[in-house]
N, C-alpha and C. Protein backbone atom coordinates (compact mmCIF):
# COMPACT_ATOMS: atom_id res chain seq x y z
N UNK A 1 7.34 -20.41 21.76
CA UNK A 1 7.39 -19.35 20.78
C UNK A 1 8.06 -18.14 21.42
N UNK A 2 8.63 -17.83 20.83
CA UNK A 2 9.51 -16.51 21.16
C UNK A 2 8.73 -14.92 21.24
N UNK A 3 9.43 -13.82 22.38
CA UNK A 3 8.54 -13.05 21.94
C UNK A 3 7.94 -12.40 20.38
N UNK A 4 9.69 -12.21 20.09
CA UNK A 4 9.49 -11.87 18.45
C UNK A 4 8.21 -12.23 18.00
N UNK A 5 8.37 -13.57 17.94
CA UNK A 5 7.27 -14.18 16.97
C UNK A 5 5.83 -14.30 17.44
N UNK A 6 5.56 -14.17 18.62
CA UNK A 6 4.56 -13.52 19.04
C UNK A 6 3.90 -12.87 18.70
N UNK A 7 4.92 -11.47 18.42
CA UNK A 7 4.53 -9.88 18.07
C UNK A 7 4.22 -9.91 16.53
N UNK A 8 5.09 -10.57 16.02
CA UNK A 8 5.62 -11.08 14.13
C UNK A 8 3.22 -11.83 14.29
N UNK A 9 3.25 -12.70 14.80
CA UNK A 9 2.26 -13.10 14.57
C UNK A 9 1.07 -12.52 14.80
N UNK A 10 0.87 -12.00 15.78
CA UNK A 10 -0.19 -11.22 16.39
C UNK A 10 -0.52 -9.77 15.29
N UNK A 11 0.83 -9.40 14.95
CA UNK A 11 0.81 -8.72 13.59
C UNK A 11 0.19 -8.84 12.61
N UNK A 12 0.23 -9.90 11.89
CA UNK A 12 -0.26 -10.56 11.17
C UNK A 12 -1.68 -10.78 11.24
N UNK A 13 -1.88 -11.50 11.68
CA UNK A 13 -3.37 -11.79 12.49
C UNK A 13 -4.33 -9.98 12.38
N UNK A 14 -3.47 -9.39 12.89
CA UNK A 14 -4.97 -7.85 13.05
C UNK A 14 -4.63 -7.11 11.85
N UNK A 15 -3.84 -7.78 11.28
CA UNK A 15 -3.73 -7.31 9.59
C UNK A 15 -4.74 -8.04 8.98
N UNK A 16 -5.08 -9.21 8.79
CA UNK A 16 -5.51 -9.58 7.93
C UNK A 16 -7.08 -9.41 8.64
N UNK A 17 -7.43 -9.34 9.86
CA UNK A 17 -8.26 -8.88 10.28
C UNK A 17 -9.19 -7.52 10.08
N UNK A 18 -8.09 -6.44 9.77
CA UNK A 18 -8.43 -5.20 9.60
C UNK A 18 -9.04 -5.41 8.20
N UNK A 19 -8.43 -6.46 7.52
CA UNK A 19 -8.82 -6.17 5.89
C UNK A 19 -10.12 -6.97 5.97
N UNK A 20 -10.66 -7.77 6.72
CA UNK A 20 -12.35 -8.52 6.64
C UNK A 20 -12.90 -8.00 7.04
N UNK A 21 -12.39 -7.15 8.09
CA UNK A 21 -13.57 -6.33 8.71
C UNK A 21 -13.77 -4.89 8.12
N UNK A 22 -13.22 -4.56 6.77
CA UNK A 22 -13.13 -3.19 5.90
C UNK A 22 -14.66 -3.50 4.84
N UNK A 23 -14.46 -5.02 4.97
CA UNK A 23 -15.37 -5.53 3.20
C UNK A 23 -16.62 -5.20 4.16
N UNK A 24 -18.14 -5.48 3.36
CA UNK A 24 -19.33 -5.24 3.89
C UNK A 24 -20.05 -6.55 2.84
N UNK A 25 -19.71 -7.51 3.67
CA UNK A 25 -21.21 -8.19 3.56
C UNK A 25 -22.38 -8.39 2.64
N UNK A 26 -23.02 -6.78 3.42
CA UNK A 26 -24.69 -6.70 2.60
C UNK A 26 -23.85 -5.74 1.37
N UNK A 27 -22.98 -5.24 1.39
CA UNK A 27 -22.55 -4.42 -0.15
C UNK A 27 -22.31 -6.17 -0.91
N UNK A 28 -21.54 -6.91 -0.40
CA UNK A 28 -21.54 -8.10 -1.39
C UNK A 28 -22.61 -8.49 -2.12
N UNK A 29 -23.55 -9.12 -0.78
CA UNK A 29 -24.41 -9.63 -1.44
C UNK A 29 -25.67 -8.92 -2.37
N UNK A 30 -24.85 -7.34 -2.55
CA UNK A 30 -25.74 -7.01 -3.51
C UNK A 30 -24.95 -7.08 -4.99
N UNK A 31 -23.51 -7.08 -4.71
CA UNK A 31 -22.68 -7.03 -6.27
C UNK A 31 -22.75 -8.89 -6.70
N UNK A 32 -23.02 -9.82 -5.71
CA UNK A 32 -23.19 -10.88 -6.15
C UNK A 32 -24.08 -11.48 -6.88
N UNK A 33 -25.63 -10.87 -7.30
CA UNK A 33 -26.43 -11.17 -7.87
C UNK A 33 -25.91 -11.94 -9.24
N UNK A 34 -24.76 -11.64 -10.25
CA UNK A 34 -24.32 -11.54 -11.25
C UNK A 34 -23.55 -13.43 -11.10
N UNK A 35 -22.98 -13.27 -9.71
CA UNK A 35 -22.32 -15.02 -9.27
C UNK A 35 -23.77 -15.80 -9.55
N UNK A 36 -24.97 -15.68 -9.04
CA UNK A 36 -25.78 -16.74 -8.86
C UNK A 36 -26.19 -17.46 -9.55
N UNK A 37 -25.82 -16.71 -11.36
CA UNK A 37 -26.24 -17.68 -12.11
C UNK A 37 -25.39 -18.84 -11.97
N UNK A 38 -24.39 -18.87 -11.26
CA UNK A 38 -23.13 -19.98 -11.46
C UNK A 38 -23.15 -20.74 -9.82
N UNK A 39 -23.11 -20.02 -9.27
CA UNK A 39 -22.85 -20.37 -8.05
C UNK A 39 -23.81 -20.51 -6.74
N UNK A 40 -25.01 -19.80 -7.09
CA UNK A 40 -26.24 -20.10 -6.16
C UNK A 40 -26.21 -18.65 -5.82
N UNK A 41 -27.39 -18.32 -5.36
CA UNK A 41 -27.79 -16.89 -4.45
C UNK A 41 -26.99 -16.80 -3.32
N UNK A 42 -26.29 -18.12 -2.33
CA UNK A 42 -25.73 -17.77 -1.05
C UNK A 42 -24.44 -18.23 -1.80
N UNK A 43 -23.83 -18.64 -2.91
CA UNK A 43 -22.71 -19.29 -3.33
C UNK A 43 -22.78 -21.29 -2.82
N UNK A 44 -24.07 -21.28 -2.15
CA UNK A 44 -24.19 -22.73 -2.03
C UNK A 44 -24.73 -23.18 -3.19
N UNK A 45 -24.35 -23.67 -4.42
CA UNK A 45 -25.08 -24.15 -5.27
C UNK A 45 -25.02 -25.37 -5.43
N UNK A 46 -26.02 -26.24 -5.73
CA UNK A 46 -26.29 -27.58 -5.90
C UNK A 46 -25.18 -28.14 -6.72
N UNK A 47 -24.74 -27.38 -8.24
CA UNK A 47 -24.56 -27.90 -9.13
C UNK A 47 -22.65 -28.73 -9.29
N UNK A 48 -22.74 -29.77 -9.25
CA UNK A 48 -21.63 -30.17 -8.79
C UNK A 48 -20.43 -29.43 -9.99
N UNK A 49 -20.56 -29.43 -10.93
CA UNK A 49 -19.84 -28.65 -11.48
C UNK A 49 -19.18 -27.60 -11.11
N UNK A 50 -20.06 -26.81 -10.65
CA UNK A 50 -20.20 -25.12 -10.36
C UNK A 50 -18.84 -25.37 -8.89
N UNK A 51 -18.21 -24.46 -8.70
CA UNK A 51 -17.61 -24.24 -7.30
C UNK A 51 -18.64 -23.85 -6.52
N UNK A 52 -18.23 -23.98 -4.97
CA UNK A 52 -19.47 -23.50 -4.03
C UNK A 52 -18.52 -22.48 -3.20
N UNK A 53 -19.20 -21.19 -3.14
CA UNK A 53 -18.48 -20.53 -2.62
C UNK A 53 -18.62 -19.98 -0.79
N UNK A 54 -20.11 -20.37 -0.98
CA UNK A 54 -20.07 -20.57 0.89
C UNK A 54 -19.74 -20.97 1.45
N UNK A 55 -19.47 -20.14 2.54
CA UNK A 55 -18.86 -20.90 3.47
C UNK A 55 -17.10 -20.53 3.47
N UNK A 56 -16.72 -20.82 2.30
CA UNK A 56 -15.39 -20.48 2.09
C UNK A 56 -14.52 -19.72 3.15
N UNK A 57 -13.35 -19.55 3.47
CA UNK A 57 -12.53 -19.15 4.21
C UNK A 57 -12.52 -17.29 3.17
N UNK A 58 -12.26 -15.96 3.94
CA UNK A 58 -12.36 -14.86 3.40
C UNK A 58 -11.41 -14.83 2.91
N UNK A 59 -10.34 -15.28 3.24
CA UNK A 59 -8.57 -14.64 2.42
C UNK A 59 -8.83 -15.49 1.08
N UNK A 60 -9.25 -16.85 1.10
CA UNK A 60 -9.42 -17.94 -0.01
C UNK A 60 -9.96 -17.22 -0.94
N UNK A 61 -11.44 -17.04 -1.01
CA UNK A 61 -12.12 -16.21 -2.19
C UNK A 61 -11.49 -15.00 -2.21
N UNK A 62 -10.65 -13.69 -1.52
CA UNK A 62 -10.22 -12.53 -1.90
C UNK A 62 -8.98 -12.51 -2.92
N UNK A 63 -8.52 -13.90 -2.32
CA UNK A 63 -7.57 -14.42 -3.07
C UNK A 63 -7.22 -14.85 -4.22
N UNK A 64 -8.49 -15.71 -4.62
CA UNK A 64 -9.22 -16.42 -6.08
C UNK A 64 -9.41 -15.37 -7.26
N UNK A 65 -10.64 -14.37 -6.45
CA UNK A 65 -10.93 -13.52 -7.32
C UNK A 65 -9.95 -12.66 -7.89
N UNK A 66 -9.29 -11.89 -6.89
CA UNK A 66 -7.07 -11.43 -7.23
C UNK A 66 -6.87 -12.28 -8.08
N UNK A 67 -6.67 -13.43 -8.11
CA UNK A 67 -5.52 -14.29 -9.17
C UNK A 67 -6.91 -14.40 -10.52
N UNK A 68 -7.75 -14.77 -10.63
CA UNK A 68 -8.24 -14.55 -11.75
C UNK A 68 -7.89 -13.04 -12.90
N UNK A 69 -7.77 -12.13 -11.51
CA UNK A 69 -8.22 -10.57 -12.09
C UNK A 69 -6.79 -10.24 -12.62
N UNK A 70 -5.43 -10.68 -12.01
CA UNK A 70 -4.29 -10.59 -12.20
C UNK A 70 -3.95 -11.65 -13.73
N UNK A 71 -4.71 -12.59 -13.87
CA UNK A 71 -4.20 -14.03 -14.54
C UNK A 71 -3.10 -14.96 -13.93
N UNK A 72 -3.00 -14.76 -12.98
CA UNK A 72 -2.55 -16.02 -12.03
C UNK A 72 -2.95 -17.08 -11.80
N UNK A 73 -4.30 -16.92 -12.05
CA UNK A 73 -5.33 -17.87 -12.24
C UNK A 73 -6.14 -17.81 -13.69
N UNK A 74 -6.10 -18.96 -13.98
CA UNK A 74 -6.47 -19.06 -15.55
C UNK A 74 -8.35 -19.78 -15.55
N UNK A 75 -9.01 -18.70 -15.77
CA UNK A 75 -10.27 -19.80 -16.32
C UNK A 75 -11.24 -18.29 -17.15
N UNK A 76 -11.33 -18.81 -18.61
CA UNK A 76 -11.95 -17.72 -19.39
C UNK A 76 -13.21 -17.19 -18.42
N UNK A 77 -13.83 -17.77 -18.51
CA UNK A 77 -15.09 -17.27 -17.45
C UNK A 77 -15.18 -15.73 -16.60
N UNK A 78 -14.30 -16.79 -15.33
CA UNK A 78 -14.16 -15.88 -14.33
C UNK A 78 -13.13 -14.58 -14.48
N UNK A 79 -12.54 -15.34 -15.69
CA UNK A 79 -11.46 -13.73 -15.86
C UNK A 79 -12.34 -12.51 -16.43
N UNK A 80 -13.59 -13.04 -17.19
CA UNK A 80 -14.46 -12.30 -17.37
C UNK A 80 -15.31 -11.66 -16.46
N UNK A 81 -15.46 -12.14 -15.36
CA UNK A 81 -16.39 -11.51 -14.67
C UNK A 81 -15.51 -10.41 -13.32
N UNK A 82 -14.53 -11.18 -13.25
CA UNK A 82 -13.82 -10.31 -12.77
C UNK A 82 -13.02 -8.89 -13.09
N UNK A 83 -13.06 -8.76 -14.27
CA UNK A 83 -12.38 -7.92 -15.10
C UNK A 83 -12.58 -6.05 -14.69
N UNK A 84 -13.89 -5.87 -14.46
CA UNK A 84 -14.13 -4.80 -13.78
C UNK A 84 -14.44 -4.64 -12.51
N UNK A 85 -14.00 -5.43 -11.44
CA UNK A 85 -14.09 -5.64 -10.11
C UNK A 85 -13.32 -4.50 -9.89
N UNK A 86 -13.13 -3.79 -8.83
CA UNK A 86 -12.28 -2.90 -7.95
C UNK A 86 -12.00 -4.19 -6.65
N UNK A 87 -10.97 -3.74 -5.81
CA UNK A 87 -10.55 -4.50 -4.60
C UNK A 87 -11.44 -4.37 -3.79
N UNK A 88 -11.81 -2.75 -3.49
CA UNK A 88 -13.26 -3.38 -2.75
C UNK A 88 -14.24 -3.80 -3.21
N UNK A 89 -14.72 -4.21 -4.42
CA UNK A 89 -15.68 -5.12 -4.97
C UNK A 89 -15.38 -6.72 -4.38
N UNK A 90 -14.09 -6.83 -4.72
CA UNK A 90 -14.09 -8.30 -4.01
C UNK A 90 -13.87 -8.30 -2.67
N UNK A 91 -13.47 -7.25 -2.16
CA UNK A 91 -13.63 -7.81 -0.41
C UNK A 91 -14.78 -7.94 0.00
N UNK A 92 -15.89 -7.26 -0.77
CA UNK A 92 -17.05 -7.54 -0.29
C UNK A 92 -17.64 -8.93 -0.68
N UNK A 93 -17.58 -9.17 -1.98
CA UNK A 93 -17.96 -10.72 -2.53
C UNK A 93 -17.16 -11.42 -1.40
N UNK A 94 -16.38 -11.18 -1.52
CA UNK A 94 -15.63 -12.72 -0.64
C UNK A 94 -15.93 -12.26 1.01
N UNK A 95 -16.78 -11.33 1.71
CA UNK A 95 -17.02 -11.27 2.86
C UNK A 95 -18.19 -11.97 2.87
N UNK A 96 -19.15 -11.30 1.60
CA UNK A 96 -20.48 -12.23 1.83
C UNK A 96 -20.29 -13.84 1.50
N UNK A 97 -19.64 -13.85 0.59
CA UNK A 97 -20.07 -15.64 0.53
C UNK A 97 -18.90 -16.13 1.74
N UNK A 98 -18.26 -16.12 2.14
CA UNK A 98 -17.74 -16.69 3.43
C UNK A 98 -18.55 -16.41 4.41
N UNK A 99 -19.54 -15.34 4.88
CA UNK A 99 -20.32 -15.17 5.68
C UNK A 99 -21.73 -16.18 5.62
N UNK A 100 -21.79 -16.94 4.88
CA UNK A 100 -23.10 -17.99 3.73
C UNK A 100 -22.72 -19.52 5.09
N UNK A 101 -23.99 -19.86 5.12
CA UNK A 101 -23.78 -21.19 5.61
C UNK A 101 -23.50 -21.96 4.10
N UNK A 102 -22.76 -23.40 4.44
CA UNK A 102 -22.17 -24.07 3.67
C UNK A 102 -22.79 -25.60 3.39
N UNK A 103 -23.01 -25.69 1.91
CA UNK A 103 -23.74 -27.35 1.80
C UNK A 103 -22.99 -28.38 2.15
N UNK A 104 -23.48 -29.22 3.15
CA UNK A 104 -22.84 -30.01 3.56
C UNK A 104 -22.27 -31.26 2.44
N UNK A 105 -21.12 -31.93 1.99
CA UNK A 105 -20.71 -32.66 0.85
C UNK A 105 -19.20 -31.91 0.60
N UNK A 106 -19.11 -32.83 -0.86
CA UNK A 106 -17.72 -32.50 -1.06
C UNK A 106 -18.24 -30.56 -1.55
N UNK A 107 -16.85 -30.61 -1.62
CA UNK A 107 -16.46 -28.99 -2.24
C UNK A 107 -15.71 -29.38 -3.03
């Protein structure tokens, strides 16, 4: 690897870093109460239907919830629940449920 890309990467990296370590967690898991009917209290929910959101990778869910809130992502539901999110509303959702141990099985 070249230095460039080194620097190009390492860049990258404490960028996307700076932005997980901005969200809070315990602020999530207090705006998440509203997910659990769907998704479980930790986002581990039994219900095979349901997505499971523990565990999840942080950029994945910051990401999800963005494309719902944008319509990039299409599902009536969640475009609903997302609708009055702010960005830091979801960095925090998606800090806490990636911070969630994860049910072991498919996802």
């Amino acid at each position: 690897m070249t230095t460039m890309k080194k620097i190009l990467f390492t860049a990258v990296l404490l960028a996307f870093g700076a932005t997980a370590q901005a969200a809070d967690p315990a602020a999530g898991k207090d705006k998440s109460k509203v997910c659990a009917a769907c998704h479980g209290e930790t986002g581990a929910t039994p219900i095979a239907d349901n997505p499971k959101l523990a565990g999840q990778y942080y950029d994945y869910l910051l990401r999800a919830l963005s494309d719902y809130k944008s319509g990039a992502r299409k599902n009536p539901v969640m475009s609903g629940m997302v609708a009055s999110l702010k960005k830091e509303d979801m960095a925090d959702l998606a800090a806490y449920f990636s911070s969630q141990q994860a049910l072991s099985g498919k996802y």
